[in-house]
PDB file of N, CA and C in Angstrom:
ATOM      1  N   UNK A   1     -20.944  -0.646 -12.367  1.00  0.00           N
ATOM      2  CA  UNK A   1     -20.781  -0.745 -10.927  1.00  0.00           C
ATOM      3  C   UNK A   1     -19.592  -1.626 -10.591  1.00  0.00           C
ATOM      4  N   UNK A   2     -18.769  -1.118  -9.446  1.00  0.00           N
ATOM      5  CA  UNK A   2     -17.657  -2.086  -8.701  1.00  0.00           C
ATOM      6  C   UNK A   2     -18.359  -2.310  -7.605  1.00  0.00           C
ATOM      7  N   UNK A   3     -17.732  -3.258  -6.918  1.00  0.00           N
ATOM      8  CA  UNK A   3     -17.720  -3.713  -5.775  1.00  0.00           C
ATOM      9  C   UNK A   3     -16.234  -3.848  -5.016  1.00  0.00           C
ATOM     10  N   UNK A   4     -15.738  -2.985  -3.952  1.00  0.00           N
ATOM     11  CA  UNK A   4     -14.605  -3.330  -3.550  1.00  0.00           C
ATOM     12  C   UNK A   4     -14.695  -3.497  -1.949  1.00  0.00           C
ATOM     13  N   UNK A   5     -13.855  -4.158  -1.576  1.00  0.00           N
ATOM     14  CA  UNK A   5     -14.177  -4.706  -0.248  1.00  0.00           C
ATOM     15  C   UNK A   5     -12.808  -4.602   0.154  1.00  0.00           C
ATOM     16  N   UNK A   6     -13.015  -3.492   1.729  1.00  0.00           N
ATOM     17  CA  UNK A   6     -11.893  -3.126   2.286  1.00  0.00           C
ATOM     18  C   UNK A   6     -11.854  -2.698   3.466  1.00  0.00           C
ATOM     19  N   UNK A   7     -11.035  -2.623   4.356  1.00  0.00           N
ATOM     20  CA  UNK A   7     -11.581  -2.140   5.629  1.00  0.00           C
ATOM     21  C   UNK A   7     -11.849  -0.546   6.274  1.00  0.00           C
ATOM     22  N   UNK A   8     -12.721   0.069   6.548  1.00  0.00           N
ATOM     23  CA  UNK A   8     -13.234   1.402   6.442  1.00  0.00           C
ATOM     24  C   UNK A   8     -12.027   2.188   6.940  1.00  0.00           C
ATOM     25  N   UNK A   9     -10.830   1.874   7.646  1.00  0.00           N
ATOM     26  CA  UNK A   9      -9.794   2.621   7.549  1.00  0.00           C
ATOM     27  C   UNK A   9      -8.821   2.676   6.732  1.00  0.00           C
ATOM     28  N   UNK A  10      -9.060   1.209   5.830  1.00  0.00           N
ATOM     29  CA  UNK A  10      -8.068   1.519   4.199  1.00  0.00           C
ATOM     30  C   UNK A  10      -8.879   2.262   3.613  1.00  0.00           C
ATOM     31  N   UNK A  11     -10.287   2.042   3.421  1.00  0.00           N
ATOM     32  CA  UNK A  11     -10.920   3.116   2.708  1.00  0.00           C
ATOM     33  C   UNK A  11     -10.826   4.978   2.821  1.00  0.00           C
ATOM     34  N   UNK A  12     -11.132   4.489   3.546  1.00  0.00           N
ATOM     35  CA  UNK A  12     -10.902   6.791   4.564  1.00  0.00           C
ATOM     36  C   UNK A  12      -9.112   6.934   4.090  1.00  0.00           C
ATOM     37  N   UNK A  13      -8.288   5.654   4.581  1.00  0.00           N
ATOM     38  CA  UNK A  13      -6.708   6.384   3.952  1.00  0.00           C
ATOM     39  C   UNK A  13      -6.379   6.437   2.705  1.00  0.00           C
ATOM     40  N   UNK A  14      -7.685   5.674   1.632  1.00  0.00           N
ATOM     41  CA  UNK A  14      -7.224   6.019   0.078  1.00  0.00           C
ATOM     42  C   UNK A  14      -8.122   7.403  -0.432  1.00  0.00           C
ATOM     43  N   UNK A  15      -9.201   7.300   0.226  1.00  0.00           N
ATOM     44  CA  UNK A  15     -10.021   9.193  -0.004  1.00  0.00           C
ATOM     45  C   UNK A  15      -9.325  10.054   0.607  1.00  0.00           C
ATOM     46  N   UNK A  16      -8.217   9.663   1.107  1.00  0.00           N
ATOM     47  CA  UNK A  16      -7.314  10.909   2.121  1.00  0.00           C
ATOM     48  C   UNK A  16      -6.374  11.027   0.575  1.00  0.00           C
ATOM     49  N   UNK A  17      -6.008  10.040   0.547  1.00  0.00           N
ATOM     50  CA  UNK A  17      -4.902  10.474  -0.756  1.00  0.00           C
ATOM     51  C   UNK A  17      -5.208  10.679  -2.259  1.00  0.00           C
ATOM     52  N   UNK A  18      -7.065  10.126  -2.527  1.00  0.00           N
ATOM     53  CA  UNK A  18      -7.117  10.921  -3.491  1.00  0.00           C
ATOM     54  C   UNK A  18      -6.990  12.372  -3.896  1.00  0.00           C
ATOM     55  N   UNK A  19      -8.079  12.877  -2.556  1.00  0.00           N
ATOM     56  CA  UNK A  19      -7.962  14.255  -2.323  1.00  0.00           C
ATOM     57  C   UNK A  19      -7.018  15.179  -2.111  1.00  0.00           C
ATOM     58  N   UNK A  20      -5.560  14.543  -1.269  1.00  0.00           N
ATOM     59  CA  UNK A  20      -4.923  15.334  -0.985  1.00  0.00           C
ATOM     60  C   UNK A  20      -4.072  16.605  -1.829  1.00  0.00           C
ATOM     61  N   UNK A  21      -4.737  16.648  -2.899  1.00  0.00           N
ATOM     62  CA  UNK A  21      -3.943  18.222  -3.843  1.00  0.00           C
ATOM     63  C   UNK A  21      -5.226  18.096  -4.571  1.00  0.00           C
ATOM     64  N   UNK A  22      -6.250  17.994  -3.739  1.00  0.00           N
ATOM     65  CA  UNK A  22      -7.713  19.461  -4.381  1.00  0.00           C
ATOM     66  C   UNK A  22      -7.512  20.482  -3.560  1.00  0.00           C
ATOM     67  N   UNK A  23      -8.327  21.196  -4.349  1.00  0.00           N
ATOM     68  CA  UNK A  23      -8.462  22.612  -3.844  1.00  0.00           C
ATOM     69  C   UNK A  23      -8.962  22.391  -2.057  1.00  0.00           C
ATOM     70  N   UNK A  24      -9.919  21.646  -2.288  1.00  0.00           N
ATOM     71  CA  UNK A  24     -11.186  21.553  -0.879  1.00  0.00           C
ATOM     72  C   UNK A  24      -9.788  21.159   0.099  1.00  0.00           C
ATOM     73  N   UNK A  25      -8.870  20.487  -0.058  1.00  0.00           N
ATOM     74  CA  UNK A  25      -8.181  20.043   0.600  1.00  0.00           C
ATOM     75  C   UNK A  25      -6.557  20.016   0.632  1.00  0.00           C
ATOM     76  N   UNK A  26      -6.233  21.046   0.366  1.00  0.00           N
ATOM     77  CA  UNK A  26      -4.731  21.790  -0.020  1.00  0.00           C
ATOM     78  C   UNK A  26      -4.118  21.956   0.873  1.00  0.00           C
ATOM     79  N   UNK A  27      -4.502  22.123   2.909  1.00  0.00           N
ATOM     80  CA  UNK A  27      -4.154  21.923   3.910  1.00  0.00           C
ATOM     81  C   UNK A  27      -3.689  20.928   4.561  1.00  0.00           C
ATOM     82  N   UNK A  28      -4.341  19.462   3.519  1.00  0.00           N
ATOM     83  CA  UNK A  28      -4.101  18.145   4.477  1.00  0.00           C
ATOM     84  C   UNK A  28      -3.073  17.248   4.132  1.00  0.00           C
ATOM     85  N   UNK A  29      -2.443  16.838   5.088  1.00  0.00           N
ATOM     86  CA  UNK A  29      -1.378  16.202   4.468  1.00  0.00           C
ATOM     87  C   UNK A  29      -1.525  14.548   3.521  1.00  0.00           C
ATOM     88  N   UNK A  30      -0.113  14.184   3.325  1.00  0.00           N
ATOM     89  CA  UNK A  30      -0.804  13.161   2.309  1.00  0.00           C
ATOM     90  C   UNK A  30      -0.626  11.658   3.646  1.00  0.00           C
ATOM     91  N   UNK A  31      -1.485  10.553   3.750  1.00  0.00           N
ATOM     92  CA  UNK A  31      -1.582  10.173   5.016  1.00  0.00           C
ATOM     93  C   UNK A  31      -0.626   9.448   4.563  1.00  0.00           C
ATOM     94  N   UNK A  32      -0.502   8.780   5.618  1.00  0.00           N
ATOM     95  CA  UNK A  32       1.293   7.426   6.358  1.00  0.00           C
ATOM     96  C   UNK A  32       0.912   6.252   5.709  1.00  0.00           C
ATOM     97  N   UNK A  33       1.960   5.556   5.195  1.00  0.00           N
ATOM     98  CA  UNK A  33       2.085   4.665   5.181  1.00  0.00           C
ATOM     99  C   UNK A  33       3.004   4.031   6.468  1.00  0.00           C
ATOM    100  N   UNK A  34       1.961   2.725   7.107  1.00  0.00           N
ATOM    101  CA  UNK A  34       2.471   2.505   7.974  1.00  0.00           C
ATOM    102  C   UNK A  34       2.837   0.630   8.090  1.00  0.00           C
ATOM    103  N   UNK A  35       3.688   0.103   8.841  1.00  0.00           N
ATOM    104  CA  UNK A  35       3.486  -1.736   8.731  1.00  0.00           C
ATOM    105  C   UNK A  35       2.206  -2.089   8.782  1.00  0.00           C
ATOM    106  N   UNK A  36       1.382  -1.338   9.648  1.00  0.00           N
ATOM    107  CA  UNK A  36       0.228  -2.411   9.963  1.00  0.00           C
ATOM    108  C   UNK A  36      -0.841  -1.942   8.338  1.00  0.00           C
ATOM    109  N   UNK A  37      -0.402  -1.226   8.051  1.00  0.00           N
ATOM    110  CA  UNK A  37      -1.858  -0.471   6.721  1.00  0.00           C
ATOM    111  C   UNK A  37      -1.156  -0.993   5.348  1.00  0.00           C
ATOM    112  N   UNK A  38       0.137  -1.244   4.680  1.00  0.00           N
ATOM    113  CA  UNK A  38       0.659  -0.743   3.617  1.00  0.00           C
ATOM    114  C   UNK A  38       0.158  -2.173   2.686  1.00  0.00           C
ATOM    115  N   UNK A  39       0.395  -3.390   3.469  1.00  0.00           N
ATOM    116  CA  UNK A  39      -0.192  -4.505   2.748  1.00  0.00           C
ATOM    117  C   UNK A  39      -1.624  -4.252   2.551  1.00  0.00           C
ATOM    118  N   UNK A  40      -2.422  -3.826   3.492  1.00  0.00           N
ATOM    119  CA  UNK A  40      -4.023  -3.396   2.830  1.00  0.00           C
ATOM    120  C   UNK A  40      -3.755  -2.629   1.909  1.00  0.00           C
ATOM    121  N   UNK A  41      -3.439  -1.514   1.768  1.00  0.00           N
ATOM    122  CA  UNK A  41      -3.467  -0.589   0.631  1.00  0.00           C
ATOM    123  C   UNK A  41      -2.580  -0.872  -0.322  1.00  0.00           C
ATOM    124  N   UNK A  42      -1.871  -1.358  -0.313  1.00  0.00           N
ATOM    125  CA  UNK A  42      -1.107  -2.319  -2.039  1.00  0.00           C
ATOM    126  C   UNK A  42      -2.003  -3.002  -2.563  1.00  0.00           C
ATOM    127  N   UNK A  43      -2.540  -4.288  -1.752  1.00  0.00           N
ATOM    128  CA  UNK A  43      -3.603  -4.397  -2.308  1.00  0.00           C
ATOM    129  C   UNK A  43      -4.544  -3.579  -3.127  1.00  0.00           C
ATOM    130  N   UNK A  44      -5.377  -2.911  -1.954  1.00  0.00           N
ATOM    131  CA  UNK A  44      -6.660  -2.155  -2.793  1.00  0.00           C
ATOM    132  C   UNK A  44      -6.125  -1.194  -4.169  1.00  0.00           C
ATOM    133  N   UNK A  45      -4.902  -0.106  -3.620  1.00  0.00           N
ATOM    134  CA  UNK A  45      -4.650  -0.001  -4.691  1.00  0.00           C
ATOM    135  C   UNK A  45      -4.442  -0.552  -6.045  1.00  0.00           C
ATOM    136  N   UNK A  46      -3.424  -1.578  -5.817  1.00  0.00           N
ATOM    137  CA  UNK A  46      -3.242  -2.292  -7.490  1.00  0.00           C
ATOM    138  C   UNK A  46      -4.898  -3.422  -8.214  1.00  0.00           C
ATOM    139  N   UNK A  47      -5.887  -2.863  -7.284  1.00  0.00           N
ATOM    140  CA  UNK A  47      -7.148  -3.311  -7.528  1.00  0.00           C
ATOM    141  C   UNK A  47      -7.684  -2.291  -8.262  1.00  0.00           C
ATOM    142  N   UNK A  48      -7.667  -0.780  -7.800  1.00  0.00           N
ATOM    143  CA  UNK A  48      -7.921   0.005  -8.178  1.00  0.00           C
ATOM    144  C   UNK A  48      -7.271   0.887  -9.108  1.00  0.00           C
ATOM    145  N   UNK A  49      -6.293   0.171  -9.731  1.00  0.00           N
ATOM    146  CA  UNK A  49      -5.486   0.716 -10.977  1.00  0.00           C
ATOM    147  C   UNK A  49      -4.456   1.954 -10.323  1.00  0.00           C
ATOM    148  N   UNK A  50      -4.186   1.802  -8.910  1.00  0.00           N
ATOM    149  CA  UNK A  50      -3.443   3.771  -8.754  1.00  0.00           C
ATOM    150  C   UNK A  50      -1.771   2.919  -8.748  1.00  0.00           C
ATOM    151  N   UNK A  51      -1.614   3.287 -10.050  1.00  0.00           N
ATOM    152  CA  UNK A  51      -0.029   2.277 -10.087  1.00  0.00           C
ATOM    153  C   UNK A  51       1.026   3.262  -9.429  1.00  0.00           C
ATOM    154  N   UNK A  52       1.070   5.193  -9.607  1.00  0.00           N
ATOM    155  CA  UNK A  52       1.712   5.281  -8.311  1.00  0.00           C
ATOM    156  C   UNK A  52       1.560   5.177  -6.976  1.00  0.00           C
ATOM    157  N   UNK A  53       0.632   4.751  -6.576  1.00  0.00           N
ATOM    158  CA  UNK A  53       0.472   4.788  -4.905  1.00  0.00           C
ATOM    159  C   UNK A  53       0.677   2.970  -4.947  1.00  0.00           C
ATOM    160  N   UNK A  54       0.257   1.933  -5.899  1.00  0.00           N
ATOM    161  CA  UNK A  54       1.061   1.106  -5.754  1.00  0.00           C
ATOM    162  C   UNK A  54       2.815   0.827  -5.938  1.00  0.00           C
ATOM    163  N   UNK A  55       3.318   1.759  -6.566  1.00  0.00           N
ATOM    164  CA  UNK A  55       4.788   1.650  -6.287  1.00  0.00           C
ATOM    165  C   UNK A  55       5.239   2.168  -5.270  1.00  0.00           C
ATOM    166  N   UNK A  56       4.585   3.181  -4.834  1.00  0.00           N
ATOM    167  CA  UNK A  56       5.337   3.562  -3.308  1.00  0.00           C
ATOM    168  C   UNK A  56       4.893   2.871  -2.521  1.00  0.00           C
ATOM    169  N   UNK A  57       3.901   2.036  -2.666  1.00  0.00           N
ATOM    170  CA  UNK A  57       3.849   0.866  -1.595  1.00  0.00           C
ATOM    171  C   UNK A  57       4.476  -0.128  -1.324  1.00  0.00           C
ATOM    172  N   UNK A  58       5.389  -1.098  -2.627  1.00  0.00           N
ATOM    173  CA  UNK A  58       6.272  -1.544  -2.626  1.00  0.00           C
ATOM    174  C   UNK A  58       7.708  -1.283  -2.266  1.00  0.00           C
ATOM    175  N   UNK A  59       8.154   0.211  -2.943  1.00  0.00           N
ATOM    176  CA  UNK A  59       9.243   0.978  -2.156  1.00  0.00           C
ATOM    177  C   UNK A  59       9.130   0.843  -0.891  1.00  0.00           C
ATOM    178  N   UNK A  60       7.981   0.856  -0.095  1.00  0.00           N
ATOM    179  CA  UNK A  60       8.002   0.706   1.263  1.00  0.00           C
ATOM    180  C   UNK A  60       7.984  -0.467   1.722  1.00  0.00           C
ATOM    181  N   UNK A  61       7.838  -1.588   1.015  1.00  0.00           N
ATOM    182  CA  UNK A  61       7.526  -2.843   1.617  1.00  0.00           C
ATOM    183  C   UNK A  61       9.205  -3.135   1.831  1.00  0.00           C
ATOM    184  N   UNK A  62      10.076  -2.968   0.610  1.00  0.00           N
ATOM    185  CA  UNK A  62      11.350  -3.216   0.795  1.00  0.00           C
ATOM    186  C   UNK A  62      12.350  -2.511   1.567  1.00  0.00           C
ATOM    187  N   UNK A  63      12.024  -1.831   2.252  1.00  0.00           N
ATOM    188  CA  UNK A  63      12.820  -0.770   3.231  1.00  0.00           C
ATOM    189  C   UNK A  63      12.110  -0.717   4.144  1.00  0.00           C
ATOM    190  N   UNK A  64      10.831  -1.755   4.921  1.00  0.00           N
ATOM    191  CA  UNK A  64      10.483  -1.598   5.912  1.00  0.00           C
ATOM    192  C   UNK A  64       9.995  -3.242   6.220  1.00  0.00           C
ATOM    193  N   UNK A  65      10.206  -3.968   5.326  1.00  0.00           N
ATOM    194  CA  UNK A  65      10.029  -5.440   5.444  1.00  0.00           C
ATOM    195  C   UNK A  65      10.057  -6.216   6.520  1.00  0.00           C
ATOM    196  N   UNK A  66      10.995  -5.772   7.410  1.00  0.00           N
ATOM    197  CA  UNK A  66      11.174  -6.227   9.080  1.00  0.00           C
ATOM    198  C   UNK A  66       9.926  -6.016   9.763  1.00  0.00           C
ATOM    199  N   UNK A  67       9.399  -5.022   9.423  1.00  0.00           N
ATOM    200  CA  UNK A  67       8.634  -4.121  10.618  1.00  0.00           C
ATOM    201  C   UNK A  67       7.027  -4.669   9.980  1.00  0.00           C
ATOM    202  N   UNK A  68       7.156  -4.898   8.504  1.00  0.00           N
ATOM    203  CA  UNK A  68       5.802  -5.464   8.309  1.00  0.00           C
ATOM    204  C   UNK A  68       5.305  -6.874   8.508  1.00  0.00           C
ATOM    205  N   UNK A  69       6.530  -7.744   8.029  1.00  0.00           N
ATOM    206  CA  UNK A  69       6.783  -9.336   8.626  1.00  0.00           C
ATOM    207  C   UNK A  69       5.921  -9.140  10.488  1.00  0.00           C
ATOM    208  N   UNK A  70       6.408  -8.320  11.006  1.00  0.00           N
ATOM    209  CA  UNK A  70       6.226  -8.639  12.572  1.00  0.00           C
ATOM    210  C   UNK A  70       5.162  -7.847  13.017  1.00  0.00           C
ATOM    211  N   UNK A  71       4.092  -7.508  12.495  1.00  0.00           N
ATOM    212  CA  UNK A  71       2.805  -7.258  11.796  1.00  0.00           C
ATOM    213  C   UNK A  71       1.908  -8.131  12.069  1.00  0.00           C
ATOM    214  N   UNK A  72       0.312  -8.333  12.326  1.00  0.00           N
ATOM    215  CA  UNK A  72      -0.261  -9.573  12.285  1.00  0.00           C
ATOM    216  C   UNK A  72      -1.010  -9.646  10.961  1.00  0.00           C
ATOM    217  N   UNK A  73      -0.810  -8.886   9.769  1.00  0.00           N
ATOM    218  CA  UNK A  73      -1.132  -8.873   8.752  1.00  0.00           C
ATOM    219  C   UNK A  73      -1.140 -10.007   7.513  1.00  0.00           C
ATOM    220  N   UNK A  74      -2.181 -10.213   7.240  1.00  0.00           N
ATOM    221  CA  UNK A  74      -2.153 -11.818   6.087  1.00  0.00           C
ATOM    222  C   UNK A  74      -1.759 -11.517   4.774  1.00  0.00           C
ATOM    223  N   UNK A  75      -0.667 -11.824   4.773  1.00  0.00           N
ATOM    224  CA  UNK A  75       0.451 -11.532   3.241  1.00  0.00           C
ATOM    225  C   UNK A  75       0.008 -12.588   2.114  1.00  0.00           C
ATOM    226  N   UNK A  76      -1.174 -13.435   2.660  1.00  0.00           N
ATOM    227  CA  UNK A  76      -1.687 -14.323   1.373  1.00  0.00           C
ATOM    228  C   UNK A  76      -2.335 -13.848   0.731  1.00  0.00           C
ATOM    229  N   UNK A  77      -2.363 -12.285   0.893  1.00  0.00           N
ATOM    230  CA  UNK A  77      -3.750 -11.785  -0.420  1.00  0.00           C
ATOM    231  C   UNK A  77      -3.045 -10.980  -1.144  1.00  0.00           C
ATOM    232  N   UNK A  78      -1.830 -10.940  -1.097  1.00  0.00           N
ATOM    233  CA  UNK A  78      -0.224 -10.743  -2.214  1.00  0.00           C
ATOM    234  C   UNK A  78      -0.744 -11.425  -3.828  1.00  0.00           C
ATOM    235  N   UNK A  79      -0.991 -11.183  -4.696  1.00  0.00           N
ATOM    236  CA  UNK A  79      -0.891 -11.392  -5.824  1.00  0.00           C
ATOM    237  C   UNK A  79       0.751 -11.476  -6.602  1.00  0.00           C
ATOM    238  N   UNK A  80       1.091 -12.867  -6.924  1.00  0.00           N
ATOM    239  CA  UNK A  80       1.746 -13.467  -7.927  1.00  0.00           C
ATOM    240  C   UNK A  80       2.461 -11.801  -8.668  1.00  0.00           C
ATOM    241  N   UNK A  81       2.085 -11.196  -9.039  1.00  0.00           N
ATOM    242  CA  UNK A  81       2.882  -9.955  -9.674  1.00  0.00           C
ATOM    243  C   UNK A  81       3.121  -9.194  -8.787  1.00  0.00           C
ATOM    244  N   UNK A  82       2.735  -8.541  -7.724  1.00  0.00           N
ATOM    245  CA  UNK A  82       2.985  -7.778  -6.774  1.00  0.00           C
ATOM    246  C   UNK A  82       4.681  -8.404  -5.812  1.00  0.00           C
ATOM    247  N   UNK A  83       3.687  -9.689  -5.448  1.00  0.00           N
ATOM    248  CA  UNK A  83       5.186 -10.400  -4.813  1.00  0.00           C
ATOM    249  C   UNK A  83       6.265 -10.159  -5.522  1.00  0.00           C
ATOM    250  N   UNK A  84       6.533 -10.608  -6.683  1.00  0.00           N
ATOM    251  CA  UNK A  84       7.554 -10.741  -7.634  1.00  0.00           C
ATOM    252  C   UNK A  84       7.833  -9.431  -7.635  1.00  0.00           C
ATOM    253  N   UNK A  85       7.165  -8.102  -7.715  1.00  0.00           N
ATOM    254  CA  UNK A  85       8.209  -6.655  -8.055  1.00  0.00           C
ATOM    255  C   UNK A  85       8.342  -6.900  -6.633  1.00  0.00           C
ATOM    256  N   UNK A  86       7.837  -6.766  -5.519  1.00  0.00           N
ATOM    257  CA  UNK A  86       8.547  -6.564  -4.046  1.00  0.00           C
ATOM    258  C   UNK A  86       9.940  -7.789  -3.803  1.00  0.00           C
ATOM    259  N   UNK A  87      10.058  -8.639  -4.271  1.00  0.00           N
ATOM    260  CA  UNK A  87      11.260  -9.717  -4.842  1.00  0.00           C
ATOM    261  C   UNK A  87      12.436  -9.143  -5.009  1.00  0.00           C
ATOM    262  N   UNK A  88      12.024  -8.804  -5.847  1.00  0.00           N
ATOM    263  CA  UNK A  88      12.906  -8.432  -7.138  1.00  0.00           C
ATOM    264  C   UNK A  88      13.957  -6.885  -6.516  1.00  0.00           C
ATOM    265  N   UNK A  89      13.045  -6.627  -5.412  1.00  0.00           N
ATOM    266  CA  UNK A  89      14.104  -5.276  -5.029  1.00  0.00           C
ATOM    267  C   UNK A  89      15.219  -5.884  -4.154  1.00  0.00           C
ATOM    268  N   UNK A  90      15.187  -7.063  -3.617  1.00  0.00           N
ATOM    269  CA  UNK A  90      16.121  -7.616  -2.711  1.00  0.00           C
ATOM    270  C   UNK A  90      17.016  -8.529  -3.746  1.00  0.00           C
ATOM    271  N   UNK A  91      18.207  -8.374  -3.008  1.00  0.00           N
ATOM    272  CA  UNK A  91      19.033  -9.198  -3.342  1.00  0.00           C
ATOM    273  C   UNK A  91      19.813 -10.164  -2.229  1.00  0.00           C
ATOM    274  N   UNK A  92      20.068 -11.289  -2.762  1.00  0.00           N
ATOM    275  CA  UNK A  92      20.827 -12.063  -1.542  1.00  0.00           C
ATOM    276  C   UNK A  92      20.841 -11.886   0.007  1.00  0.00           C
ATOM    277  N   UNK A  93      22.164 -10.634  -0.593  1.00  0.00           N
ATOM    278  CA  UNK A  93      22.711 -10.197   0.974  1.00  0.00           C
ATOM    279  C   UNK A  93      21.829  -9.302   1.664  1.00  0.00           C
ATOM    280  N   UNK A  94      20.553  -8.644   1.167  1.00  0.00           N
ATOM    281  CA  UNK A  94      19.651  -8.579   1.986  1.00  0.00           C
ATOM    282  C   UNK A  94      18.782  -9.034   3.189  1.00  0.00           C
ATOM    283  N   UNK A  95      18.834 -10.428   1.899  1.00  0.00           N
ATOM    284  CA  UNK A  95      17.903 -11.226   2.480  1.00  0.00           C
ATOM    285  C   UNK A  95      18.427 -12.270   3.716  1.00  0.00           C
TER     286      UNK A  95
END
């Protein structure tokens, strides 16, 4: 048994993207990553081992970083390795 603890709309948007290329569900698209959701679901994901849906979460953190900063989202539940690859895509004159 797990126990994961998340909020019932990160939950419903990671059963959206497990499913999205079954059969039952070949119509639906694959859902958004958006500022206010992507720090929940980096999280849960890299909890839940889905290391591609955690890299495109990071791809998105660094090409949308403005928009998630100004977010009311709590970036303290960032794990020490996660931070560091989202880091690591900026350089200087980015920043």
């Amino acid at each position: 048994d797990i126990s994961v603890h998340c909020d019932v709309h990160i939950f419903n948007w990671l059963i959206k993207y497990v499913k999205r290329n079954t059969k039952e569900n070949k119509d639906c698209e694959m859902p958004t990553l958006e500022p206010g959701n992507v720090i929940s679901i980096l999280i849960s994901s890299e909890f839940l081992k889905m290391d591609s849906l955690v890299e495109q979460c990071i791809q998105y953190c660094h090409k949308n970083m403005n928009a998630i900063v100004a977010t009311p989202c709590n970036m303290n539940c960032i794990n020490a390795n996660l931070l560091t690859r989202i880091a690591d895509l900026f350089t200087h004159k980015k920043v």
